[in-house]
Every structure is written in structure tokens, then in C-alpha cells.
C-alpha atoms as a PDB file:
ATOM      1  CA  UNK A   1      85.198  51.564  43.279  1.00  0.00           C
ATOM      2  CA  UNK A   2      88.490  49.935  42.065  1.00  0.00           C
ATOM      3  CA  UNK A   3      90.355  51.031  45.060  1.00  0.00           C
ATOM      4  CA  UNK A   4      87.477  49.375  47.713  1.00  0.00           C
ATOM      5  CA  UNK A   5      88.078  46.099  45.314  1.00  0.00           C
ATOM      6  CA  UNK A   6      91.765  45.967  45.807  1.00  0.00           C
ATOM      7  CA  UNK A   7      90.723  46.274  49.542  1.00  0.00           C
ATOM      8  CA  UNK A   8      88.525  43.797  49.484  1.00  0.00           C
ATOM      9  CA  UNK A   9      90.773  41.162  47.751  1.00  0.00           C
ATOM     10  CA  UNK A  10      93.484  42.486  49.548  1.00  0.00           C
ATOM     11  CA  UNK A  11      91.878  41.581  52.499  1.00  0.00           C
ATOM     12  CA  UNK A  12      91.271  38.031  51.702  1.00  0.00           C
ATOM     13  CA  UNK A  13      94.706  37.333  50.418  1.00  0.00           C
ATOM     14  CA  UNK A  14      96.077  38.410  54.157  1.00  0.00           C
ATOM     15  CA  UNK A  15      93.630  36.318  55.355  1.00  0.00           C
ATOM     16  CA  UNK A  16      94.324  33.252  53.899  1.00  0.00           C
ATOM     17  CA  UNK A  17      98.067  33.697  54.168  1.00  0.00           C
ATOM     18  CA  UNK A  18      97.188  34.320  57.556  1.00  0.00           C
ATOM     19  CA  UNK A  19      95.176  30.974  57.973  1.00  0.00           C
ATOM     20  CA  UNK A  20      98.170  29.032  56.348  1.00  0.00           C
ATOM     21  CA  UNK A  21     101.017  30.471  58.990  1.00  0.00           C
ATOM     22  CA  UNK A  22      98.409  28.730  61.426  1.00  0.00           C
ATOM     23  CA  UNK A  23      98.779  25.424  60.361  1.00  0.00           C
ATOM     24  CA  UNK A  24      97.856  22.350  62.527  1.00  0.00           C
ATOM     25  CA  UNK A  25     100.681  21.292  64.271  1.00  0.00           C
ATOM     26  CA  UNK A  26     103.077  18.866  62.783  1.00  0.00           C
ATOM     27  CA  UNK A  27     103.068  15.325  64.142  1.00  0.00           C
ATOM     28  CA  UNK A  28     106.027  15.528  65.850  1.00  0.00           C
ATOM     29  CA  UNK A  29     105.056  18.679  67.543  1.00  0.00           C
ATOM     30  CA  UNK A  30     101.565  17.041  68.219  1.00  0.00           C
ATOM     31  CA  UNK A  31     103.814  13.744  70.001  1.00  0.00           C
ATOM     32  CA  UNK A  32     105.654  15.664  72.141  1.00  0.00           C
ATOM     33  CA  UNK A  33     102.232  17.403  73.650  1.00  0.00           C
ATOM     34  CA  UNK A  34     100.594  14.153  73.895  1.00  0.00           C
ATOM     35  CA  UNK A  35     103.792  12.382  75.541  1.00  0.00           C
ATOM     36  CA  UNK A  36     104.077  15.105  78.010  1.00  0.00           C
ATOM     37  CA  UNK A  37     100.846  15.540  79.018  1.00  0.00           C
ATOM     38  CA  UNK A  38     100.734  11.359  79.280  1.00  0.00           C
ATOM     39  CA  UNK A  39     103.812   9.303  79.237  1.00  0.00           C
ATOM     40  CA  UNK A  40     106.119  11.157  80.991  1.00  0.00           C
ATOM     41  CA  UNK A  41     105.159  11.280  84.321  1.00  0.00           C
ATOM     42  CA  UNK A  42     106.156   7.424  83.866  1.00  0.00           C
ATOM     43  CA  UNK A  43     108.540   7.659  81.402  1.00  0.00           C
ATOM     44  CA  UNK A  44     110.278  10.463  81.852  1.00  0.00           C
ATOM     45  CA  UNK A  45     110.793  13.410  79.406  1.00  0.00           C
ATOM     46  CA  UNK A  46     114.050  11.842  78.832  1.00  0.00           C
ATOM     47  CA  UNK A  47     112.670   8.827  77.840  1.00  0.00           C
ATOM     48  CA  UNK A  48     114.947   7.102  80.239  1.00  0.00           C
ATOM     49  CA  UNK A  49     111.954   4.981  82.204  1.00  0.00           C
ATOM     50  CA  UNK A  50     112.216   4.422  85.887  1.00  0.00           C
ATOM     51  CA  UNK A  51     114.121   1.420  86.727  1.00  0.00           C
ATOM     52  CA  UNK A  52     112.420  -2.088  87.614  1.00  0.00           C
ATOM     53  CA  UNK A  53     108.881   0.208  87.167  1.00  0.00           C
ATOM     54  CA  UNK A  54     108.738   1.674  83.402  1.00  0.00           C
ATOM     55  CA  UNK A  55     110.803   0.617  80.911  1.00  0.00           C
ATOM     56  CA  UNK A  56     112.583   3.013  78.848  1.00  0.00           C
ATOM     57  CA  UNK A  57     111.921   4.271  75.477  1.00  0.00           C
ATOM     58  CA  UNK A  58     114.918   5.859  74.430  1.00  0.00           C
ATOM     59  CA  UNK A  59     117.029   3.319  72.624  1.00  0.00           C
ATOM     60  CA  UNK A  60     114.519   0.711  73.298  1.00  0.00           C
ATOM     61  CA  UNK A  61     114.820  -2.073  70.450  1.00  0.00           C
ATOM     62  CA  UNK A  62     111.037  -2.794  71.299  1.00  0.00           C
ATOM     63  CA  UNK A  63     109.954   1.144  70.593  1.00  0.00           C
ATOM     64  CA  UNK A  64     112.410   1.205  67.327  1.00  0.00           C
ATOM     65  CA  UNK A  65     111.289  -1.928  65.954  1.00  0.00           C
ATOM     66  CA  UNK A  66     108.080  -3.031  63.708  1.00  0.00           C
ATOM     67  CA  UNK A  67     105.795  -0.464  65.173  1.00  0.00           C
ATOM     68  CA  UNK A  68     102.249  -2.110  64.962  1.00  0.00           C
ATOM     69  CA  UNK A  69     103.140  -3.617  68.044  1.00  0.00           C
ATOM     70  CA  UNK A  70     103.673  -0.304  69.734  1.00  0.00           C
ATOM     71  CA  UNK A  71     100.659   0.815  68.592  1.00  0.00           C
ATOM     72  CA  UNK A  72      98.969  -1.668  70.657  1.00  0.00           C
ATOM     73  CA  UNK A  73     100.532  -1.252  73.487  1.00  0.00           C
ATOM     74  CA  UNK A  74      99.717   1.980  73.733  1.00  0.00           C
ATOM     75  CA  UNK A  75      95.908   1.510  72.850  1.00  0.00           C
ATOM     76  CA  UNK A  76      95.586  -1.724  75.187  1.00  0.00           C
ATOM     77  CA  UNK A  77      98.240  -1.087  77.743  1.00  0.00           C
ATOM     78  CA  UNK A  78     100.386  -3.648  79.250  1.00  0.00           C
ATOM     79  CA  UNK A  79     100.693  -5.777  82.497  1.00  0.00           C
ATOM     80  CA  UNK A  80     104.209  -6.550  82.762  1.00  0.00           C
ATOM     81  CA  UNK A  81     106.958  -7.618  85.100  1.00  0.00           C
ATOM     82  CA  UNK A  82     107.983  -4.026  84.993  1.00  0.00           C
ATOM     83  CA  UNK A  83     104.605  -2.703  86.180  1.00  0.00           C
ATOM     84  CA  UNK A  84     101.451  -1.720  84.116  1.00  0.00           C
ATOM     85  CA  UNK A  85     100.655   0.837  81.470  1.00  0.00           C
ATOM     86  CA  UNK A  86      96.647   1.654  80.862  1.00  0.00           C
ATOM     87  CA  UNK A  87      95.265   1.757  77.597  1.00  0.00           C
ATOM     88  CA  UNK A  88      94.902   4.784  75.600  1.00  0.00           C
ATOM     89  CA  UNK A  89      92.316   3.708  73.297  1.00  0.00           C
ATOM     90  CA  UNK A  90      89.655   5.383  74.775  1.00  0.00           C
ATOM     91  CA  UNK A  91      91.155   8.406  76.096  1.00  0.00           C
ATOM     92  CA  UNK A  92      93.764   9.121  72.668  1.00  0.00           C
ATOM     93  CA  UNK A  93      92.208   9.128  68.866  1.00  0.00           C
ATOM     94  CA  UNK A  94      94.114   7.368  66.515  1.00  0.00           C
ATOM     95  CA  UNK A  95      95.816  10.934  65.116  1.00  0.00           C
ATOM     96  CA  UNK A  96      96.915  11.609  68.857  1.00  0.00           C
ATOM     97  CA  UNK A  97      98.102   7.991  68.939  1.00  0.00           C
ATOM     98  CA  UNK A  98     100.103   8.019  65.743  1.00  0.00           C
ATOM     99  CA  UNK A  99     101.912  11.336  66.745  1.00  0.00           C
ATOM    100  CA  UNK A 100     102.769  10.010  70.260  1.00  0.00           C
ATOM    101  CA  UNK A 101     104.294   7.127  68.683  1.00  0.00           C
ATOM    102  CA  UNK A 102     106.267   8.681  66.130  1.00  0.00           C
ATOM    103  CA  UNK A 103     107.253  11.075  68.544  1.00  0.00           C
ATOM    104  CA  UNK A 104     108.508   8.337  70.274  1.00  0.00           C
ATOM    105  CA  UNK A 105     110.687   6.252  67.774  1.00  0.00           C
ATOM    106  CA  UNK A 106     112.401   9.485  66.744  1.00  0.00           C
ATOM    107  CA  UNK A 107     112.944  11.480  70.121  1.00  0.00           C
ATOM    108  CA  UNK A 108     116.027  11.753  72.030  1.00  0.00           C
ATOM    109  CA  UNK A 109     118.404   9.777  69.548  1.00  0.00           C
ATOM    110  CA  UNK A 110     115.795   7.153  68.469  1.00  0.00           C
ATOM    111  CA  UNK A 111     115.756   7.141  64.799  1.00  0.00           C
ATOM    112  CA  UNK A 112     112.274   5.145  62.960  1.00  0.00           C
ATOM    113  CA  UNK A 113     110.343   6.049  60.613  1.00  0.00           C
ATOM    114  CA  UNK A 114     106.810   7.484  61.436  1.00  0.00           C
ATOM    115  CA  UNK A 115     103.236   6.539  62.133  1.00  0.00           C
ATOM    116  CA  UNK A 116     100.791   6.992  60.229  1.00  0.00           C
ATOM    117  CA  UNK A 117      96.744   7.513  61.843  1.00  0.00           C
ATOM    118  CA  UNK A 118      95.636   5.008  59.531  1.00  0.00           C
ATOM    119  CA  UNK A 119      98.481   2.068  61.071  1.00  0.00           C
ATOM    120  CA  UNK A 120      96.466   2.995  63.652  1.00  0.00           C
ATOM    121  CA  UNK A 121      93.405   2.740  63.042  1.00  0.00           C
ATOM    122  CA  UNK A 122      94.303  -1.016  61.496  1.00  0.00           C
ATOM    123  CA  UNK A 123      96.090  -1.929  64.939  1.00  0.00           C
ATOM    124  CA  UNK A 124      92.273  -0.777  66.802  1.00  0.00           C
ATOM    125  CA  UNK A 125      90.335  -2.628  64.136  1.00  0.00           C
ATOM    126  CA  UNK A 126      92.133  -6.319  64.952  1.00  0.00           C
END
């Protein structure tokens, strides 16, 4: 009997280490899907834009700066001289939104600190 109760809890201990090696993606990992699935066919993966049509991201005071702006751009687009970007707010929950934005401010050699879902969830609310 004591050897089918090590099994047993045996068992459960490889299955909860198990369950923690699968861990939800980190954010910046989460980002990057988002981005490439969404921004870069305008973007670029590089972040580099296409001139006079989509601005670039990568070194882009705008993306590195206060990022509540950001944030709404990317949930109500933007009609530009540039070109337009749609909005993601219906399309992108505020946890995909966050990560796409962080991903942003700290890929290529962009360097800013991080987004949290609930900045997010503020910028929707106004």
C-alpha cells in the first residue's frame, strides 16, 4: 500500500512540475506573436516602416516615449500623412495589446520600460 502511495504522489508532483515548465508565455514572447501576425506586414519585422507609408518603430521617439499614447494608437488607429493604421481594439484584448506594445518599445535596440494590461485597460476606458 505504501509503495502505490509514493506512486500516487509521485505522480502528482511530475505533474505539477510538468504544468509549471508550461507556463504562459512571457510578454515579450506574447509581443512578438502578436506583432508578427499584425504589424509587420506594415511595419516590417525590422521595425524599419516603409517609407512615406508606415512610419517606423525602431528608434521612434514617439514608440519610446510616454506610452499611453501608444496604447491608443494602437486601439483606435491612426489617419495620418503617412497613411492609416486600423484600430485594434476590437480585434486585440488589452493583455495582447500590452505585450505588442512592450514588445515594441524594447525590440530591435529600443529600450522602454513595459506595459502593463491594466495601462491598457485605462487608455480603453477614456
Amino acid at each position: 500500500m505504501k509503495i502505490i502511495s509514493f506512486i500516487i504522489l509521485g505522480s502528482f508532483v511530475l505533474a505539477a512540475g510538468l504544468a509549471l515548465a508550461q507556463a504562459p508565455p512571457d510578454l515579450a514572447t506574447q509581443g512578438k506573436k502578436v506583432y508578427e501576425e499584425n504589424c509587420a506586414p506594415c511595419h516590417r519585422s525590422n521595425g524599419e516602416g516603409l517609407p512615406v507609408k508606415f512610419p517606423a518603430l525602431h528608434k521612434n521617439p514617439y514608440v519610446l516615449g510616454d506610452p499611453r499614447p501608444v496604447i491608443a494608437t494602437v486601439l483606435n488607429g491612426r489617419k495620418g500623412e503617412m497613411g492609416t493604421m486600423p484600430a485594434w481594439k476590437d480585434k486585440l484584448d488589452d493583455g495582447q495589446i500590452a505585450a505588442v506594445v512592450s514588445y515594441v518599445r524594447n525590440a530591435w535596440t529600443n529600450k522602454a520600460p513595459e506595459v502593463a494590461p491594466a495601462m491598457v485597460k485605462e487608455v480603453r476606458g477614456k
